[in-house]
C-alpha atoms as a PDB file:
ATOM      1  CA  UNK A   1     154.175 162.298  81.699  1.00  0.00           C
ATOM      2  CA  UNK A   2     153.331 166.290  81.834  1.00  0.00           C
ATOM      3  CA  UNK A   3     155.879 168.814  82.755  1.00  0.00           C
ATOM      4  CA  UNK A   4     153.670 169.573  85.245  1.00  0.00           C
ATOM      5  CA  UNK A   5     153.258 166.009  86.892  1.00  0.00           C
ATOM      6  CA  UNK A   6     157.159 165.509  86.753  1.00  0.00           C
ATOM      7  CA  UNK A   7     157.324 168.946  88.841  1.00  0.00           C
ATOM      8  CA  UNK A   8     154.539 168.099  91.533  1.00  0.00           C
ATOM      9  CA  UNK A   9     156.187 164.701  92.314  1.00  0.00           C
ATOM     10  CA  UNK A  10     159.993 166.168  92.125  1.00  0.00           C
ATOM     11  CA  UNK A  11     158.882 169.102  94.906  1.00  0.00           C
ATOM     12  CA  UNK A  12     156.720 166.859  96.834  1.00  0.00           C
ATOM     13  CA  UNK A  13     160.463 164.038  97.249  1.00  0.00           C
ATOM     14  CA  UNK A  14     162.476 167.254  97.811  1.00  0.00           C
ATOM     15  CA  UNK A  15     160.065 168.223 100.276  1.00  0.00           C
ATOM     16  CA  UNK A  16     160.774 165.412 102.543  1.00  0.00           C
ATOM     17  CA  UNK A  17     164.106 164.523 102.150  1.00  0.00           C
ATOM     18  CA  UNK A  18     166.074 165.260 105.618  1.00  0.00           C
ATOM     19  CA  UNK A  19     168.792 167.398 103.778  1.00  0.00           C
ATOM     20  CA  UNK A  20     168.998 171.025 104.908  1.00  0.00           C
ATOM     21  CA  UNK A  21     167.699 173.242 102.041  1.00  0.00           C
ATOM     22  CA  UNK A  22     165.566 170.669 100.253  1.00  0.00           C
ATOM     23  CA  UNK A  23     162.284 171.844 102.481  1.00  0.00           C
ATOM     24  CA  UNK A  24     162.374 175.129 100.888  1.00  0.00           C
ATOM     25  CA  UNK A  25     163.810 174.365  97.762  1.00  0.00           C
ATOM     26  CA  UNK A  26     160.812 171.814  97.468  1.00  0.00           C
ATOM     27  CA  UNK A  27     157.903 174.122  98.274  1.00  0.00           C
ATOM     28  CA  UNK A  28     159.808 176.324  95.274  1.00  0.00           C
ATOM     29  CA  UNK A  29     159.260 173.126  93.198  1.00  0.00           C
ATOM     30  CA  UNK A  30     155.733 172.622  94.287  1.00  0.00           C
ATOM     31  CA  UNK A  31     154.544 176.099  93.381  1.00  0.00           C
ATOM     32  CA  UNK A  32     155.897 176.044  90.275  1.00  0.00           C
ATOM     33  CA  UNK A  33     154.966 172.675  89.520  1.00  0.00           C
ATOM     34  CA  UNK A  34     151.129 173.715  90.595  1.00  0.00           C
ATOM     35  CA  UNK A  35     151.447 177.211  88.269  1.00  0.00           C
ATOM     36  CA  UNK A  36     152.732 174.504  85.125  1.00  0.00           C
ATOM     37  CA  UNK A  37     149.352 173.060  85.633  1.00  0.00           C
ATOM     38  CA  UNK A  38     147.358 175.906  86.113  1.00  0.00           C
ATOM     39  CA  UNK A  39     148.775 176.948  82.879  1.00  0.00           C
ATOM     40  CA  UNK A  40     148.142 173.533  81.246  1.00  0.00           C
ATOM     41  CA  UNK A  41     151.850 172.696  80.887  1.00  0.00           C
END
């Protein structure tokens, strides 16, 4: 799998866990996830 994929899926799991912290720490993950595969990582 690409770096990128791996991020994408990782932020989108943090994203709805019900654990203060992981809502913003998975938008973090997200965005960079997205940037690793705007820059073909």
């Amino acid at each position: 799998m690409r770096i990128s994929i791996i991020g994408l899926l990782l932020g989108i799991v943090l994203f709805v866990l019900p654990v203060p912290g992981t809502f913003i720490a998975g938008g973090l993950v997200l965005v960079a996830g997205a940037l690793a595969r705007w820059f073909g990582l």
